[in-house]
C-alpha atoms as a PDB file:
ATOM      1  CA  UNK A   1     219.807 100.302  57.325  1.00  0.00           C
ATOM      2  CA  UNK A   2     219.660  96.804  56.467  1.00  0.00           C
ATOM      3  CA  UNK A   3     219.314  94.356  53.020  1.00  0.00           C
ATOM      4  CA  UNK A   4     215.861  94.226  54.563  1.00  0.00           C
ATOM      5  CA  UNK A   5     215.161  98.077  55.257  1.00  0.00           C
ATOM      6  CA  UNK A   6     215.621  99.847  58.153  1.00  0.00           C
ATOM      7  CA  UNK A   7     216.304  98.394  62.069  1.00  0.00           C
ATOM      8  CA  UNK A   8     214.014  99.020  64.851  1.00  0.00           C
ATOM      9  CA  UNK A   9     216.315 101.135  67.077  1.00  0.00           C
ATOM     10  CA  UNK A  10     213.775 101.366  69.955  1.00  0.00           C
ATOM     11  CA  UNK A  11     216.115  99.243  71.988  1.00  0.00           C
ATOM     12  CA  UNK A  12     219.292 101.515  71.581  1.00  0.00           C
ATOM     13  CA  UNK A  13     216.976 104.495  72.529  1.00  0.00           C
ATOM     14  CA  UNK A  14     215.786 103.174  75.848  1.00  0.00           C
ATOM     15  CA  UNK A  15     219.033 101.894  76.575  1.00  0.00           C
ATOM     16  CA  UNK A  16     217.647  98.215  76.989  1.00  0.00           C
ATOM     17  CA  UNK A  17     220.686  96.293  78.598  1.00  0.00           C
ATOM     18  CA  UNK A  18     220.393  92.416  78.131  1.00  0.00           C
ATOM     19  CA  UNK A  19     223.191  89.270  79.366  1.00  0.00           C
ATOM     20  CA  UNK A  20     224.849  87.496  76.300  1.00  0.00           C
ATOM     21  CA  UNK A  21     224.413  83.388  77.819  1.00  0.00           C
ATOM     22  CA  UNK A  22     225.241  80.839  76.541  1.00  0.00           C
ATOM     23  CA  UNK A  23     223.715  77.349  77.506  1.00  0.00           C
ATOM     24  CA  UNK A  24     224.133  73.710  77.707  1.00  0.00           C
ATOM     25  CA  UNK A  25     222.252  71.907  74.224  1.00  0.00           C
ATOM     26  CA  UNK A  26     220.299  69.646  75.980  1.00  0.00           C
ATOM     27  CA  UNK A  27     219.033  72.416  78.239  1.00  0.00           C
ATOM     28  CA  UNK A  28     218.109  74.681  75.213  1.00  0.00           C
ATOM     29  CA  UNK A  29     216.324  71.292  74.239  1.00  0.00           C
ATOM     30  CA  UNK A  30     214.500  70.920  77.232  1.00  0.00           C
ATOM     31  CA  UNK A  31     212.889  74.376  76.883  1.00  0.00           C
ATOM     32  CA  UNK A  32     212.058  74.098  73.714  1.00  0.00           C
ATOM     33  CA  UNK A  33     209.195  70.618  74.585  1.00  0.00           C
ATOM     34  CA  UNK A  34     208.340  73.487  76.877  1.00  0.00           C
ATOM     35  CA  UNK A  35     206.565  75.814  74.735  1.00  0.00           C
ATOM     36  CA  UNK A  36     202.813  76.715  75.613  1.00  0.00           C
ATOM     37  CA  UNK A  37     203.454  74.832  78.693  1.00  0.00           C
ATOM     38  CA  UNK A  38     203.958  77.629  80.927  1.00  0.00           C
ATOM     39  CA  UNK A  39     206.921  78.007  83.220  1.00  0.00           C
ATOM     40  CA  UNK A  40     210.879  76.504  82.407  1.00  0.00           C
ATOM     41  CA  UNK A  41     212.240  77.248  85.656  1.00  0.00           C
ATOM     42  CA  UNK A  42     213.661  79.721  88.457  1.00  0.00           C
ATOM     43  CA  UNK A  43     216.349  82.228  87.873  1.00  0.00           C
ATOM     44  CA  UNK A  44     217.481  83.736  90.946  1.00  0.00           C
ATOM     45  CA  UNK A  45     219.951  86.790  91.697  1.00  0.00           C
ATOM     46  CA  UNK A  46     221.390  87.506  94.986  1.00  0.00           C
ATOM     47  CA  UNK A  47     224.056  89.703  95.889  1.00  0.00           C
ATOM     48  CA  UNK A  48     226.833  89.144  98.750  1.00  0.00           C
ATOM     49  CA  UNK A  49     228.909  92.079  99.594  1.00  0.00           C
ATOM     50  CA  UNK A  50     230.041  92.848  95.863  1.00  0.00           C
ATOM     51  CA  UNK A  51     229.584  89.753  94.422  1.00  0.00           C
ATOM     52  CA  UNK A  52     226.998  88.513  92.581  1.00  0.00           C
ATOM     53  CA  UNK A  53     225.730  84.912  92.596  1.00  0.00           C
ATOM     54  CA  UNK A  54     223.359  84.114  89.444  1.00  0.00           C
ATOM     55  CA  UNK A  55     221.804  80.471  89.077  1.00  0.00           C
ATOM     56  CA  UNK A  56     219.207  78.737  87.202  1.00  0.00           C
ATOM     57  CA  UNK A  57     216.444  76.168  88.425  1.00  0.00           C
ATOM     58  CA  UNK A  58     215.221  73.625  85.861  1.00  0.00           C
ATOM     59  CA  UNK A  59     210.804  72.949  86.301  1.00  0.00           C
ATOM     60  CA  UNK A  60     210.806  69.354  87.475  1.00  0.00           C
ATOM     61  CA  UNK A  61     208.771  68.808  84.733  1.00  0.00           C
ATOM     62  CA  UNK A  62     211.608  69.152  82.063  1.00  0.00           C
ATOM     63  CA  UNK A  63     214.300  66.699  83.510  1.00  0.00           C
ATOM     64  CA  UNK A  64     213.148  63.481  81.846  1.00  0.00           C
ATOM     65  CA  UNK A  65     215.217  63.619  78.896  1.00  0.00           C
ATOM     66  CA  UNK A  66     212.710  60.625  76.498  1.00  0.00           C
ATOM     67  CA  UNK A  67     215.962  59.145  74.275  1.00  0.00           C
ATOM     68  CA  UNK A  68     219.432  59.651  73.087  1.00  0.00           C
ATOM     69  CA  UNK A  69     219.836  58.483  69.509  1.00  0.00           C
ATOM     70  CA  UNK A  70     217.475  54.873  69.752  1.00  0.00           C
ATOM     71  CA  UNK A  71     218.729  53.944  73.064  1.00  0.00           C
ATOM     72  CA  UNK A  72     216.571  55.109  76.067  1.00  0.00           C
ATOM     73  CA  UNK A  73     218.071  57.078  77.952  1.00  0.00           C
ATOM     74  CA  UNK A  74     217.244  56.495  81.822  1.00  0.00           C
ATOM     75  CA  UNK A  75     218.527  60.098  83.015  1.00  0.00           C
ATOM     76  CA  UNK A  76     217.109  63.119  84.149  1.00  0.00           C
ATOM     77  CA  UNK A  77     218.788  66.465  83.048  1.00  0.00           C
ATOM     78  CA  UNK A  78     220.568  67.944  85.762  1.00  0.00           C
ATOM     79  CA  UNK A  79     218.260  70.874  87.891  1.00  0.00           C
ATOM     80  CA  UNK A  80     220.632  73.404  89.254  1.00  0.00           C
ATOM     81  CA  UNK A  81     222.824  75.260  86.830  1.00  0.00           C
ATOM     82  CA  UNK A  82     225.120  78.133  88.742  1.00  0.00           C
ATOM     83  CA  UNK A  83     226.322  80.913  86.059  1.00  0.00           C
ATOM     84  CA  UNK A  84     229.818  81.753  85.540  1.00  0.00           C
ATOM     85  CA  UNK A  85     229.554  85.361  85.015  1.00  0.00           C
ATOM     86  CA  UNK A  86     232.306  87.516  82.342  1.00  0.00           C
ATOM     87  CA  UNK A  87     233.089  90.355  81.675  1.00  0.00           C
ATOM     88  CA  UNK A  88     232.410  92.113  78.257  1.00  0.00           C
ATOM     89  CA  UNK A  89     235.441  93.676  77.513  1.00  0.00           C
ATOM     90  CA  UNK A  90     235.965  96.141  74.827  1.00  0.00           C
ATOM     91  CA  UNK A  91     233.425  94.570  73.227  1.00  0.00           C
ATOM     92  CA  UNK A  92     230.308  96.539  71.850  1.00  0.00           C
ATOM     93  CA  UNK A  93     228.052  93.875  71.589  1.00  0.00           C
ATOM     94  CA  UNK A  94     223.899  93.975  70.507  1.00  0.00           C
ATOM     95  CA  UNK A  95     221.047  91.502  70.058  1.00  0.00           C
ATOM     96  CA  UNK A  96     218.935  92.166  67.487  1.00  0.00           C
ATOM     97  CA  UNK A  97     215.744  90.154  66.285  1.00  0.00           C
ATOM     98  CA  UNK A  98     213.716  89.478  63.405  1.00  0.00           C
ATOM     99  CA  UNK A  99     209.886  88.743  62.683  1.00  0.00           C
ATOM    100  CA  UNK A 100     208.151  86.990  60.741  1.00  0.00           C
ATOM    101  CA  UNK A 101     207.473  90.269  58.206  1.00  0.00           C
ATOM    102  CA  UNK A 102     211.897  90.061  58.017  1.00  0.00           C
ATOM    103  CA  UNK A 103     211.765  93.280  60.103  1.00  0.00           C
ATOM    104  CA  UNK A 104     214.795  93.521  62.131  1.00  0.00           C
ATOM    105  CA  UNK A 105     214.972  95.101  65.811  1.00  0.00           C
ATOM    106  CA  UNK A 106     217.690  96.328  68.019  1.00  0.00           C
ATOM    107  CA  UNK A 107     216.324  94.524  71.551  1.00  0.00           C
ATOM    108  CA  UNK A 108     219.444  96.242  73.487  1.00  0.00           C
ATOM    109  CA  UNK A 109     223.054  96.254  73.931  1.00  0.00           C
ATOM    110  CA  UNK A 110     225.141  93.267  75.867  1.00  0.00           C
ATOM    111  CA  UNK A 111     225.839  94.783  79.511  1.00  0.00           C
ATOM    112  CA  UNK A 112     226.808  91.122  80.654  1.00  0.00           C
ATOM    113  CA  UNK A 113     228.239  88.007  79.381  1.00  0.00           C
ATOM    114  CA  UNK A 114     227.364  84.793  80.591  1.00  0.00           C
ATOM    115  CA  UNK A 115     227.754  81.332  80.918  1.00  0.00           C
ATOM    116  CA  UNK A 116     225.289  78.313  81.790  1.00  0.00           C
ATOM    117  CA  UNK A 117     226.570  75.353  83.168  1.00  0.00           C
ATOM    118  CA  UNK A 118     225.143  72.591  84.949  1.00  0.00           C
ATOM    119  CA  UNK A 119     226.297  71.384  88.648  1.00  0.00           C
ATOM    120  CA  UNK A 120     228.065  68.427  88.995  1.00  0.00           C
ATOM    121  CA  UNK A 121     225.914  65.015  89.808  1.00  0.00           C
ATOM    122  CA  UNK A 122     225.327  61.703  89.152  1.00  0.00           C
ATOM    123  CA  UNK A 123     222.268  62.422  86.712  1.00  0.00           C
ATOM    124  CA  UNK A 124     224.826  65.217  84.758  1.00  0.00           C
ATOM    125  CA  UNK A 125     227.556  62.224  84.815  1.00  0.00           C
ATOM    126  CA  UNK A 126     225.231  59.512  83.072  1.00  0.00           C
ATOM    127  CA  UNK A 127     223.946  62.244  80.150  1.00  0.00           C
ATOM    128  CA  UNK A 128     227.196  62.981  79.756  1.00  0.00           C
ATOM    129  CA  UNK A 129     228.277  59.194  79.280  1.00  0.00           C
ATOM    130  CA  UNK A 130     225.491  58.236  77.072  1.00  0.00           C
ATOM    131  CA  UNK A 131     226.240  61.507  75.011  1.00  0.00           C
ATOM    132  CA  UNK A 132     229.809  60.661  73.866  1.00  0.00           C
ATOM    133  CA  UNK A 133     228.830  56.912  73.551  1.00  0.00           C
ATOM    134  CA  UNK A 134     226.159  58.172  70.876  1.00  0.00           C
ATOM    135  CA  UNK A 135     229.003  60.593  68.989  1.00  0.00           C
ATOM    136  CA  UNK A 136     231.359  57.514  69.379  1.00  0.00           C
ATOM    137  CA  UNK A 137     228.957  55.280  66.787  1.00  0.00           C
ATOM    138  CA  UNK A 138     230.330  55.200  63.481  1.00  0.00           C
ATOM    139  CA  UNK A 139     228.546  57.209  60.658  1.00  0.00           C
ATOM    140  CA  UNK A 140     228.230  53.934  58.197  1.00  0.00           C
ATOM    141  CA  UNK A 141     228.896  50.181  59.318  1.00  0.00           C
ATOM    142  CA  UNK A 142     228.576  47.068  56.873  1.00  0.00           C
ATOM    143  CA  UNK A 143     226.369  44.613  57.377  1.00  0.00           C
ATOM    144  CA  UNK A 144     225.939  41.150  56.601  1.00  0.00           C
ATOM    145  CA  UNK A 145     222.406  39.821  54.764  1.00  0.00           C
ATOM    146  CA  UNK A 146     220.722  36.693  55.617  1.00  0.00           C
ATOM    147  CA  UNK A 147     219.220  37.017  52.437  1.00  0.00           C
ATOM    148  CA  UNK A 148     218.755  38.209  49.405  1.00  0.00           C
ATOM    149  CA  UNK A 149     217.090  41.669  48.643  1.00  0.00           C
ATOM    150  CA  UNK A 150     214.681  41.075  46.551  1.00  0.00           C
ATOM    151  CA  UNK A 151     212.763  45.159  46.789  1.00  0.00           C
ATOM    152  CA  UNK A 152     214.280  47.350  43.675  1.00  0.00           C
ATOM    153  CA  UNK A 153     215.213  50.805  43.989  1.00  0.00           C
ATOM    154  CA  UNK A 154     213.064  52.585  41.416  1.00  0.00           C
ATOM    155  CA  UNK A 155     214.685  55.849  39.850  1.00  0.00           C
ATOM    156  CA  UNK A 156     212.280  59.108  39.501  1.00  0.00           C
ATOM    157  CA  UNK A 157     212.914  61.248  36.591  1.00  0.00           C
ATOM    158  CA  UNK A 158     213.524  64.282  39.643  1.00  0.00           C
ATOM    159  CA  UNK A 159     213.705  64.277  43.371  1.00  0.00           C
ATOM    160  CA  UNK A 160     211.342  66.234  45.342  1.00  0.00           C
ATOM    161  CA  UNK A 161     214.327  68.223  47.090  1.00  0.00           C
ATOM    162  CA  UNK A 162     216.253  69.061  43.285  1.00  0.00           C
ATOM    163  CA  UNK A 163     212.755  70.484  42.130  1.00  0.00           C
ATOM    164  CA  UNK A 164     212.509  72.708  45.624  1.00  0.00           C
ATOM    165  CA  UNK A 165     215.780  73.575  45.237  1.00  0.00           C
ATOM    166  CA  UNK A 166     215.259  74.407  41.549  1.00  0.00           C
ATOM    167  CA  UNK A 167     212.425  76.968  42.695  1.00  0.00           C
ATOM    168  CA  UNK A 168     214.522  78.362  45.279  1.00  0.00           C
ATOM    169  CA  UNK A 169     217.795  78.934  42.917  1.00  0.00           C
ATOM    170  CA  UNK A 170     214.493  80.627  40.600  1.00  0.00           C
ATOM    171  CA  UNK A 171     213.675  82.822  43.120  1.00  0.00           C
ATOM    172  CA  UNK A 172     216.637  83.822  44.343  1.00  0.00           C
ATOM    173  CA  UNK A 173     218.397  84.013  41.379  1.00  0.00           C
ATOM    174  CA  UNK A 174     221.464  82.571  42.114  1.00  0.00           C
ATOM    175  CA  UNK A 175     222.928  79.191  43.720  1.00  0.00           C
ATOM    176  CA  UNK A 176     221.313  78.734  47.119  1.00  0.00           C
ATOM    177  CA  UNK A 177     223.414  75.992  49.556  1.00  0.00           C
ATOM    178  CA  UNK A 178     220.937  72.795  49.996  1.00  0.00           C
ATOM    179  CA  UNK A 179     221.126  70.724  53.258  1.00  0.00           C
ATOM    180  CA  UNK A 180     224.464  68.921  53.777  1.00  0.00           C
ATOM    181  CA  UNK A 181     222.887  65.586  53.675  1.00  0.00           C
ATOM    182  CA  UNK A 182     221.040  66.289  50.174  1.00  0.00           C
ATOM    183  CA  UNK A 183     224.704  67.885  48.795  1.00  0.00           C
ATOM    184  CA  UNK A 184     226.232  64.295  50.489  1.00  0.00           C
ATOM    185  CA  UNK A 185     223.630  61.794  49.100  1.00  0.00           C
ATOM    186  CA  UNK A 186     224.089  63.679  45.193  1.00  0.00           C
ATOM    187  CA  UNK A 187     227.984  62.924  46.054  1.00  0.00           C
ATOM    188  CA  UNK A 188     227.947  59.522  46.813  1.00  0.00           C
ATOM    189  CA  UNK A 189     225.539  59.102  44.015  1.00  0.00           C
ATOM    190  CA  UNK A 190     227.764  60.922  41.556  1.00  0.00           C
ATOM    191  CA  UNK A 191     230.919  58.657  42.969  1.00  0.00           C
ATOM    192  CA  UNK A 192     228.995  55.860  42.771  1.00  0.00           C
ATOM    193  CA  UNK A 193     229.603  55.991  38.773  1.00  0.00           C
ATOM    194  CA  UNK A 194     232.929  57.311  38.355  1.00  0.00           C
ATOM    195  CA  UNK A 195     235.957  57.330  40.805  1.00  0.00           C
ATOM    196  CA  UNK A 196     237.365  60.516  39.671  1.00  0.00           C
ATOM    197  CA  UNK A 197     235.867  63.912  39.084  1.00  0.00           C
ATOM    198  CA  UNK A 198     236.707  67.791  39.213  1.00  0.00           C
ATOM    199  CA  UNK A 199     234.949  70.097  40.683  1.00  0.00           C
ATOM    200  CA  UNK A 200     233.578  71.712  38.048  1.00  0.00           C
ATOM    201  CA  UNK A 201     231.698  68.209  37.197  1.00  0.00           C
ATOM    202  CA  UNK A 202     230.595  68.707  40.877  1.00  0.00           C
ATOM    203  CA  UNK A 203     229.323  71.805  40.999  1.00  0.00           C
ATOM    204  CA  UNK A 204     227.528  71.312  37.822  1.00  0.00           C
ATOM    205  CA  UNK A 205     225.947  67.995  39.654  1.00  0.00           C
ATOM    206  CA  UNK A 206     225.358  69.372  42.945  1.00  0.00           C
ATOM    207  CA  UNK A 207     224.143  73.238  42.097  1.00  0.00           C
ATOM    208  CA  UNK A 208     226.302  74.076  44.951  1.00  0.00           C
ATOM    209  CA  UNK A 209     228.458  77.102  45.411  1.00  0.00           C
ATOM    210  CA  UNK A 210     232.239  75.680  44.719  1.00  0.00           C
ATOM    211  CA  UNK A 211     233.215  77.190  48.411  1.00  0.00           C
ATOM    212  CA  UNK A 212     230.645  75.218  49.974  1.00  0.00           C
ATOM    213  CA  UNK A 213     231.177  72.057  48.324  1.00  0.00           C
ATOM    214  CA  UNK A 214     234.688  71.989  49.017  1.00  0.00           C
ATOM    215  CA  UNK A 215     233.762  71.835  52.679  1.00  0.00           C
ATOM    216  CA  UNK A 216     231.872  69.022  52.422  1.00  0.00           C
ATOM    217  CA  UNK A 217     234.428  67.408  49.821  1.00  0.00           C
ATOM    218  CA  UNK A 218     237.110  67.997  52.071  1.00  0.00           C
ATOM    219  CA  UNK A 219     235.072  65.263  54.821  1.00  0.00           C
ATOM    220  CA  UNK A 220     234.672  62.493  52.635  1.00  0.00           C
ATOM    221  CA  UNK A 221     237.158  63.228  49.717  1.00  0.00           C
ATOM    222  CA  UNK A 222     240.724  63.164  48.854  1.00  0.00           C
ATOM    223  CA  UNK A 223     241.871  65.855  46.662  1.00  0.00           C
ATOM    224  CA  UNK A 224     244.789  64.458  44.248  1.00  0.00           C
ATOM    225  CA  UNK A 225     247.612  67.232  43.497  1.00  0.00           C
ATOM    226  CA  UNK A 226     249.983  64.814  41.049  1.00  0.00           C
ATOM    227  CA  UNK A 227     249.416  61.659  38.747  1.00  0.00           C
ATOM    228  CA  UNK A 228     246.811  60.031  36.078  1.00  0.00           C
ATOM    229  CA  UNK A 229     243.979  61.816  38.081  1.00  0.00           C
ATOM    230  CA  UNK A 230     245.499  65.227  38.908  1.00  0.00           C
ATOM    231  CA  UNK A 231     243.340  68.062  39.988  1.00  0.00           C
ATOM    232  CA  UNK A 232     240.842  65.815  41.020  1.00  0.00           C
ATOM    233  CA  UNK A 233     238.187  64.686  43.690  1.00  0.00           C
ATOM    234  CA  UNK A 234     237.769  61.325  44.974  1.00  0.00           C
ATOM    235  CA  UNK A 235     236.510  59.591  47.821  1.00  0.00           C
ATOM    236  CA  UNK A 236     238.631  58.435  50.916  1.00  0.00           C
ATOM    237  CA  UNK A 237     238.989  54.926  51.188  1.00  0.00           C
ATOM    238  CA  UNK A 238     236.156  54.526  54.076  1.00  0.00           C
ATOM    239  CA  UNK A 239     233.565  55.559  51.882  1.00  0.00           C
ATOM    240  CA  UNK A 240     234.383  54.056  48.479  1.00  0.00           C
ATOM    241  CA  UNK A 241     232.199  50.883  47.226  1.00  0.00           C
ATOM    242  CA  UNK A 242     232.716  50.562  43.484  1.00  0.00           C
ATOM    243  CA  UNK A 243     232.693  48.412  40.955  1.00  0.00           C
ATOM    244  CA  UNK A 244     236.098  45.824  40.504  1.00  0.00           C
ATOM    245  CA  UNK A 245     236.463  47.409  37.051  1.00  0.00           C
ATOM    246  CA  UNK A 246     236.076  51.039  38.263  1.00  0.00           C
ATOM    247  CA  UNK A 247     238.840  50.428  40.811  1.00  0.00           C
ATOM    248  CA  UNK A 248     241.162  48.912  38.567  1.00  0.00           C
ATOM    249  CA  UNK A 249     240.458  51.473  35.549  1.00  0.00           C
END
């Protein structure tokens, strides 16, 4: 049994074998714009002597990959994709699913692992190339203003994601983990005021569990062991922005 009831064990019972592979992301992306569309391409199987030769064949129709980041892309993901076939080991390994009543179900145990990768071209070369120029970009970059911004920001008495997260944290009755980017933007708010805090402060600003805010402090923050400010959080010196009297406090 489960923290959801029992497990479909259909699967086991038949002795449903399935392959464990894993796949490139932008292939995985490509299949997904695929849904309702019919077919996502051609797997064949052939056997020589005692080896066996696995491949997958991309529908033309999913190559044109629209944009990477806001730059236009101009590739076409790659068609052919040969596996690379492993073996499972030791390993006892299952795949198990789970509807949308939370009903979990045994689907079979891994009989073969598996892995995905796309042949070597000019179209694979240039998706490759435009993908590490995208992760290359920094995260923040100054900017200069030609003039002066004259639009306000306007403070609400509550943000629409703190009250969802407020109903969830109801509901569930204890501290549920929010998206990164919400736990980051209440961060840089919070530092934003004060240079220095610790992480109970933090936690009490964030609603985050302390384990998973330290992961996320640990990106942006320095954590300072001796001094004025011991046992507390503050930012590295590529995020900070404060105030000439906050800096100098």
């Amino acid at each position: 049994m489960s923290d959801k009831g029992e497990v479909d064990l259909t699967g086991a019972k038949q002795n449903t074998g399935v392959w464990l592979v894993k796949v490139p992301k932008y292939l995985s992306q490509q299949w997904t714009k695929a849904t309702g569309r019919g077919e996502i391409g051609k797997l064949r199987i052939s056997k020589y002597v005692a080896k066996l030769n696995v491949s997958f064949t991309l529908n033309e129709d999913l190559t044109n990959i629209d944009t990477i980041g806001e730059k236009p892309s101009m590739v076409r993901a790659p068609r052919e994709h040969p596996f690379t076939l492993q073996t499972v080991g030791g390993q006892t390994l299952a795949v198990f699913t789970e509807n949308s009543s939370d009903k979990i179900a045994l689907e079979g145990l891994v009989v073969q692992r598996a892995e995905c990768r796309p042949a070597a071209g000019e179209n694979y070369m240039r998706l490759k190339k435009l993908q590490i120029e995208e992760l290359s970009k920094p995260l923040r970059f100054s900017q200069q203003l030609d003039k002066a911004v004259t639009t306000n920001y306007k403070p609400v008495a509550n943000h629409a994601y703190i009250l969802d997260y407020e109903k969830k944290k109801k509901e569930e009755g204890k501290r549920a983990r929010a998206d990164k980017q919400q736990v980051l933007d209440m961060l840089f708010s919070a530092f934003e005021k004060h240079q220095y805090y610790n992480i109970k402060d933090l936690v009490d600003i964030t609603k985050q569990p302390v384990i998973y805010l330290k992961e996320i402090l640990r990106d942006i923050g320095i954590y300072n062991v001796k001094g004025t400010h011991k046992n507390t959080w503050e930012l590295k010196p590529e995020y900070r922005h404060y105030q000439s009297e906050e800096t100098t406090e």
